[in-house]
C-alpha atoms as a PDB file:
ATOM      1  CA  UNK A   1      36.583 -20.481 -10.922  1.00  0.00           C
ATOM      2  CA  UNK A   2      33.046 -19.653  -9.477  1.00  0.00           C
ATOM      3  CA  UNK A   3      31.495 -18.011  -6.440  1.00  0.00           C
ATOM      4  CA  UNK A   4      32.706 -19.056  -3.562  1.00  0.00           C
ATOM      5  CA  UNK A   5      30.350 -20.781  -0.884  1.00  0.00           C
ATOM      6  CA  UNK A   6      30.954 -18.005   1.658  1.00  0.00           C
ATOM      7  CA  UNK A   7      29.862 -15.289  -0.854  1.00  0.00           C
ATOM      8  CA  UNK A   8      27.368 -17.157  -2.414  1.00  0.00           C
ATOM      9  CA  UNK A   9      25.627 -17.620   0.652  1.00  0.00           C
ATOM     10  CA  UNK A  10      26.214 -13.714   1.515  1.00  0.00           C
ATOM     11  CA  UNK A  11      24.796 -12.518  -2.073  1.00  0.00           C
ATOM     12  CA  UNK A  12      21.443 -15.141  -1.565  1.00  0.00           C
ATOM     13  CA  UNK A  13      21.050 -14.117   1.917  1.00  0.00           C
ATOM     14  CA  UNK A  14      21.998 -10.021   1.649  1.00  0.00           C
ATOM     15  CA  UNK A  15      19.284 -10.093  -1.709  1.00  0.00           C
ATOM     16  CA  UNK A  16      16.769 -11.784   0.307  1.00  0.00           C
ATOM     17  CA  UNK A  17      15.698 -13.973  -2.498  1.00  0.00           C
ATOM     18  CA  UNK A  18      14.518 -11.508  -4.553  1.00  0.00           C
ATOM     19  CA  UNK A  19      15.429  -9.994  -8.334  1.00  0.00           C
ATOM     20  CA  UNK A  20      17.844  -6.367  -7.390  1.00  0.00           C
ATOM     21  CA  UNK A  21      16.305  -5.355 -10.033  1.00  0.00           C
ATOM     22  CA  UNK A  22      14.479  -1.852  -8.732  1.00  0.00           C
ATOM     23  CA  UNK A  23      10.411  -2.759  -8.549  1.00  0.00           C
ATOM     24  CA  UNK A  24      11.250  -6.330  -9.750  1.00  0.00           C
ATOM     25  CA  UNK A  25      10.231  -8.337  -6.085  1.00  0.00           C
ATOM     26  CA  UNK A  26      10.540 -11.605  -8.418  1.00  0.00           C
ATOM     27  CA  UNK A  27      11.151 -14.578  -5.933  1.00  0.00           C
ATOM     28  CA  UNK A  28      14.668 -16.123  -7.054  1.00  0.00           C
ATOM     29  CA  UNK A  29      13.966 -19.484  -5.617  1.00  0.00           C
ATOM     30  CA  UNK A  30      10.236 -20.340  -6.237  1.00  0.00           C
ATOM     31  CA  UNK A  31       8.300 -23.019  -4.414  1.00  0.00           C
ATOM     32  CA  UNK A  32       5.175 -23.864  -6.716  1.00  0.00           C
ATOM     33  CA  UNK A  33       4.387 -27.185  -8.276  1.00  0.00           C
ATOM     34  CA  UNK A  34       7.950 -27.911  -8.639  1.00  0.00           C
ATOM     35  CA  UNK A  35      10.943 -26.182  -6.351  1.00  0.00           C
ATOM     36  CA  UNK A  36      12.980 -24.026  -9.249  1.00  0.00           C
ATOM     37  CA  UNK A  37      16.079 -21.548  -8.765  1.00  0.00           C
ATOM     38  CA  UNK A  38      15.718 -18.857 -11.385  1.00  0.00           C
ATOM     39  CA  UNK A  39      18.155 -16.410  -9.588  1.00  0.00           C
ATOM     40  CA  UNK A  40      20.731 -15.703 -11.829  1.00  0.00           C
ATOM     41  CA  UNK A  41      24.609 -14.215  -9.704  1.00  0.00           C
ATOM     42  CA  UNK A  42      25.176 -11.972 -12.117  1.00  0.00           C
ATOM     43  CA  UNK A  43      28.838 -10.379 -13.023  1.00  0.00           C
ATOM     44  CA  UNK A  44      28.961  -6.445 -12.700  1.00  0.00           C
ATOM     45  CA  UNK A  45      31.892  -6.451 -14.373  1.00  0.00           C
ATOM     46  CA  UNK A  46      32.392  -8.986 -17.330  1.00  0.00           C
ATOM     47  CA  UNK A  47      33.271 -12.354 -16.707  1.00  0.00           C
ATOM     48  CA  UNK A  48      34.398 -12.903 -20.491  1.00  0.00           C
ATOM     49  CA  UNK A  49      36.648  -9.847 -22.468  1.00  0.00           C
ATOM     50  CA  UNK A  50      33.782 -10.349 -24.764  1.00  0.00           C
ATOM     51  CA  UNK A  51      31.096  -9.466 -21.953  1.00  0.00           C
ATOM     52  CA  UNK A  52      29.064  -6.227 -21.186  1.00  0.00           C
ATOM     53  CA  UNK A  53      31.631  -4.067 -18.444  1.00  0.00           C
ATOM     54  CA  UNK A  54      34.521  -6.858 -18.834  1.00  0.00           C
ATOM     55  CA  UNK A  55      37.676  -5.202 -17.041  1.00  0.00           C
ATOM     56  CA  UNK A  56      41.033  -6.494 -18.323  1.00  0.00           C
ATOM     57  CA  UNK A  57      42.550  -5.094 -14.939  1.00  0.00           C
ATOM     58  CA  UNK A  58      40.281  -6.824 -12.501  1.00  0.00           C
ATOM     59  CA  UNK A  59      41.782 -10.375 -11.107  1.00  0.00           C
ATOM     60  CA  UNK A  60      39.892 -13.651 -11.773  1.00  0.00           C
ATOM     61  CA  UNK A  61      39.470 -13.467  -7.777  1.00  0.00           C
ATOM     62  CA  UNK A  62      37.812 -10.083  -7.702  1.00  0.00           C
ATOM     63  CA  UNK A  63      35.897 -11.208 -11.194  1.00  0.00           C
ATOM     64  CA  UNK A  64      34.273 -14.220  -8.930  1.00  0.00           C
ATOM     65  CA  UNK A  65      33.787 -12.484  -5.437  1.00  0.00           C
ATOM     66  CA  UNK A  66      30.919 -11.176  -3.696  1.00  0.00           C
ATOM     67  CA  UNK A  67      31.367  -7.544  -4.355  1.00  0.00           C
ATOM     68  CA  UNK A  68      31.610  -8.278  -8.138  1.00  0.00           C
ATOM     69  CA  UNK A  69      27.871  -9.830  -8.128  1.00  0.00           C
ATOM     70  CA  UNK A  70      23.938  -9.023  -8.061  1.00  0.00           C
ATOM     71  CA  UNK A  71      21.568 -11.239  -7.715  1.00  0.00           C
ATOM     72  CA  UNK A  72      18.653 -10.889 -10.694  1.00  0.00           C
ATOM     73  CA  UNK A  73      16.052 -12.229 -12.270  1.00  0.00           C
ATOM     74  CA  UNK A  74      16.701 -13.777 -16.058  1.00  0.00           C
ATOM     75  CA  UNK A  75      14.969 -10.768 -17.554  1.00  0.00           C
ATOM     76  CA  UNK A  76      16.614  -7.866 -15.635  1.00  0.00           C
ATOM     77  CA  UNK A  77      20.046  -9.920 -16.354  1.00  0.00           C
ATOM     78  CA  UNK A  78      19.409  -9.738 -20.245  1.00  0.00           C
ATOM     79  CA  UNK A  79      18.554  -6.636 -19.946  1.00  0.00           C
ATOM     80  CA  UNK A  80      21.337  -5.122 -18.076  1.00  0.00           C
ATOM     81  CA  UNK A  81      24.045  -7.083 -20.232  1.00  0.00           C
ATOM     82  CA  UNK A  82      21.920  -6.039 -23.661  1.00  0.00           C
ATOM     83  CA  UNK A  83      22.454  -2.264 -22.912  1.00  0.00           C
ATOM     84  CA  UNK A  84      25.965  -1.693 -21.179  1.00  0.00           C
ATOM     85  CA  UNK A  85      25.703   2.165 -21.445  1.00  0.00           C
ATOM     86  CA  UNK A  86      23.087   2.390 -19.359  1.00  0.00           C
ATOM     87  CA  UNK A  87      23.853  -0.155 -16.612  1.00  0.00           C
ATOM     88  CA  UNK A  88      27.861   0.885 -15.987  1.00  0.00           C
ATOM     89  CA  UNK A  89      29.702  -0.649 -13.169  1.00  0.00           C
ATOM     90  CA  UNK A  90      28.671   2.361 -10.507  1.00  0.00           C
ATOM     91  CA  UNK A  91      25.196   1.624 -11.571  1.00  0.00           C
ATOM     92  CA  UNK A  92      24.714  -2.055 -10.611  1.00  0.00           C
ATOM     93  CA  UNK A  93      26.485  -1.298  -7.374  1.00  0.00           C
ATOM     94  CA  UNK A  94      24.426   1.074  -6.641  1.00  0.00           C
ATOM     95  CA  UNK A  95      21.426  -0.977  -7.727  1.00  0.00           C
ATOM     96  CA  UNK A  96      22.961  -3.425  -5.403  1.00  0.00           C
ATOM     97  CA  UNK A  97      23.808  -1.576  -2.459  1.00  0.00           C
ATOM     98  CA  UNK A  98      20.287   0.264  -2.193  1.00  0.00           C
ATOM     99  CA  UNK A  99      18.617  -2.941  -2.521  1.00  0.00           C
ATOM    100  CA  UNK A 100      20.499  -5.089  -0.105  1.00  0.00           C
ATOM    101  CA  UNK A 101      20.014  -1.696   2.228  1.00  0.00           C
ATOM    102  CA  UNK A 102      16.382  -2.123   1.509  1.00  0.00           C
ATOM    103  CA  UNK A 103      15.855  -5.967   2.904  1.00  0.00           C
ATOM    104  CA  UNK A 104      17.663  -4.886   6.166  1.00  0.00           C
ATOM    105  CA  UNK A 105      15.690  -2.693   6.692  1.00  0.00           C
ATOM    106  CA  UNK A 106      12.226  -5.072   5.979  1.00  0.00           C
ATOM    107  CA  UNK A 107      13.717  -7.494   8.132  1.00  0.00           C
ATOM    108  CA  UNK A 108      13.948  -4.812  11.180  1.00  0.00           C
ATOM    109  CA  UNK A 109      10.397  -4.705  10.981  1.00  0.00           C
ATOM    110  CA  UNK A 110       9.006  -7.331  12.874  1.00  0.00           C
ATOM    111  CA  UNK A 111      11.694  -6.423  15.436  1.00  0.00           C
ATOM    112  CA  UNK A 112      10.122  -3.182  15.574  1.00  0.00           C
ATOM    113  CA  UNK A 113       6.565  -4.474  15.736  1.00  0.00           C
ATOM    114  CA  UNK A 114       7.310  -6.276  18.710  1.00  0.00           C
ATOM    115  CA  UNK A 115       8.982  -3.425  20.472  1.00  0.00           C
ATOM    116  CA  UNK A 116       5.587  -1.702  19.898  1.00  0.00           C
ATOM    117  CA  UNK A 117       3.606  -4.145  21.484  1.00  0.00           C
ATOM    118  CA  UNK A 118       5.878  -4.423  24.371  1.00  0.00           C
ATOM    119  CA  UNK A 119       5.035  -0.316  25.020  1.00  0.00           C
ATOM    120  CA  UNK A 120       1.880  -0.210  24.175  1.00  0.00           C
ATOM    121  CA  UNK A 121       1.145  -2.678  27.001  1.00  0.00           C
ATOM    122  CA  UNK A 122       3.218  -0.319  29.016  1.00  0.00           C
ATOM    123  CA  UNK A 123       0.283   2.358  29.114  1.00  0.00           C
ATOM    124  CA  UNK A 124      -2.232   2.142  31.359  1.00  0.00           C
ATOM    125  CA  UNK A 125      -5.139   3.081  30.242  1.00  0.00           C
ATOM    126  CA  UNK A 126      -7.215   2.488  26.686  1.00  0.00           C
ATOM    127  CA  UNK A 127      -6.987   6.495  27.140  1.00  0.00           C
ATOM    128  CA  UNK A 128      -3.787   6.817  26.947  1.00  0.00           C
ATOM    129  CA  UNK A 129      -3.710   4.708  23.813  1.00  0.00           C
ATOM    130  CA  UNK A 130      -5.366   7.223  20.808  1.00  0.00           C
ATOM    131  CA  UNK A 131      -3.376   7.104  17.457  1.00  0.00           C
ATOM    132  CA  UNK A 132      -0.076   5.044  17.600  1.00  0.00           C
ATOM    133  CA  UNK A 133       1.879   5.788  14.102  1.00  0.00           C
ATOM    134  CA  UNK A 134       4.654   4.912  12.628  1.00  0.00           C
ATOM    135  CA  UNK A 135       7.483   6.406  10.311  1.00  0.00           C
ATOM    136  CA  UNK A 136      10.842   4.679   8.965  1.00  0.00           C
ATOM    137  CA  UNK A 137      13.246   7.371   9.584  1.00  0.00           C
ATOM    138  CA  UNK A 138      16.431   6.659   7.389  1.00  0.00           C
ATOM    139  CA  UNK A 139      18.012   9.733   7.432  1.00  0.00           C
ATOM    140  CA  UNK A 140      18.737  10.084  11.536  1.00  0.00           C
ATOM    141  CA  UNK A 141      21.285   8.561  13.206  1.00  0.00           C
ATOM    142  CA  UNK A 142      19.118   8.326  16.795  1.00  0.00           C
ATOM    143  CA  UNK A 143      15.654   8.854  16.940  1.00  0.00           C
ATOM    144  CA  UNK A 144      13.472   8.238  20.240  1.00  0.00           C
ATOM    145  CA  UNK A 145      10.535   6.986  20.338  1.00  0.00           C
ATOM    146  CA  UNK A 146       8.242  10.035  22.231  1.00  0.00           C
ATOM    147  CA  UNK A 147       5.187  10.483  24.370  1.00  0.00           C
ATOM    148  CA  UNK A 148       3.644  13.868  23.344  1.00  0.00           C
ATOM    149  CA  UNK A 149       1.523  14.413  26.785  1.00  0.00           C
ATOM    150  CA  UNK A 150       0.150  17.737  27.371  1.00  0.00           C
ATOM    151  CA  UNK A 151       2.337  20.792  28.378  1.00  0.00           C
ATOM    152  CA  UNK A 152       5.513  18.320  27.723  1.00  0.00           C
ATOM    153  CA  UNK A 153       7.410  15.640  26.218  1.00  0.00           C
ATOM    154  CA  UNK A 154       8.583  12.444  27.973  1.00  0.00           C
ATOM    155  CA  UNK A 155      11.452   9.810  26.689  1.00  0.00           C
ATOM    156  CA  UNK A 156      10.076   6.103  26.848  1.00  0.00           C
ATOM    157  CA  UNK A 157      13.167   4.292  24.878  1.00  0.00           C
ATOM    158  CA  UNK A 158      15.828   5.335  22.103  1.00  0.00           C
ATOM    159  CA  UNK A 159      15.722   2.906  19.161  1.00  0.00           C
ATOM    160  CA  UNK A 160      17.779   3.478  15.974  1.00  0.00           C
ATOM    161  CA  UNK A 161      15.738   3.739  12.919  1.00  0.00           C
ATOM    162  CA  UNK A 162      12.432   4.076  13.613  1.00  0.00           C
ATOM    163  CA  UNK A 163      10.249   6.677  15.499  1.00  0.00           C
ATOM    164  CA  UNK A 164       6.952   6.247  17.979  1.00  0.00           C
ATOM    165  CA  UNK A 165       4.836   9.555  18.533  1.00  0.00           C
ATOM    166  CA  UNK A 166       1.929   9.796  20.169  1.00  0.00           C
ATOM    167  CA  UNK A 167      -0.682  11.423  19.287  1.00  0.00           C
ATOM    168  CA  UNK A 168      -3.100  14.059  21.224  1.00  0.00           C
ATOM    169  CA  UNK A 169      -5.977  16.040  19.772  1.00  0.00           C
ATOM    170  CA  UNK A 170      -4.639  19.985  19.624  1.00  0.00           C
ATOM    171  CA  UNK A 171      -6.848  21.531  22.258  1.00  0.00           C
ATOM    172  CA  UNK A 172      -5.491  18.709  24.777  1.00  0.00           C
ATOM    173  CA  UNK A 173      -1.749  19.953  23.849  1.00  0.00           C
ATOM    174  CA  UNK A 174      -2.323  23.876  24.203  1.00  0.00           C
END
């Protein structure tokens, strides 16, 4: 039995074509002189009773689905099957979880980009446009994006992860 199209397609997609791997950002499917897949779907727990975190308990289903695989490089998948102890079963999913949290969140970027330049075309005056900046906010569950004028505070827009301030020089906010 193997990976299932459905899940295959989820663990591709959800990895974003790169190696889980923590400060790996290897491409899995290179286009150079010649189009290679070097992506390896990697088991996080054993396919074989003689592999690295094999679990007698766990069905041949669960062995081959989705939740059961990270998506790695060839050198981060030696080198997680080489030393067991240190890559356990919570580990990988962790690995896994933070990095597939980690391409949503690049992929929300352009989306906010674009909201950006849809306000800043809102104000209406270079003036009013000093020192635009942005933070990634992941630990607030609704952040607005904020005018600081002087003397007060005015709501443009809610948006979910991010955060818009605007900037004044201190002696124009008092």
């Amino acid at each position: 039995m193997s990976l299932k199209s459905g899940d295959l397609k989820k663990l591709w997609g959800r990895s974003g074509n790169i190696c889980s791997f923590p400060g790996c950002g290897v491409e899995l499917a290179q286009e150079k002189k010649v189009n290679r897949v070097i992506g390896e779907e990697a088991h996080i727990k054993g396919e074989k009773p003689t592999a690295p975190r094999y679990d007698p308990n766990q069905t041949e289903e669960e062995r081959e689905s989705y939740e059961n695989r990270i998506l790695l490089c060839p050198t981060h998948h030696t080198e997680i099957d080489s030393d067991p102890e240190t890559w356990t079963v919570e580990r990988l999913k962790q690995m896994k979880a933070d990095h597939e949290q980690q391409v949503s969140r690049n992929r929300q970027f352009p989306m906010l980009m674009n909201e950006l330049s849809k306000l800043v075309q809102k104000f209406q005056t270079p003036e009013d446009v000093l020192d635009l900046s942005v933070m990634d906010v992941e630990d607030s569950e609704s952040i607005k994006i904020v005018r600081v004028m002087p003397q007060k505070k005015e709501e443009l827009m809610p948006t979910s992860k991010f955060c818009l301030v605007k900037h004044y020089p201190s002696s124009l906010v008092g």
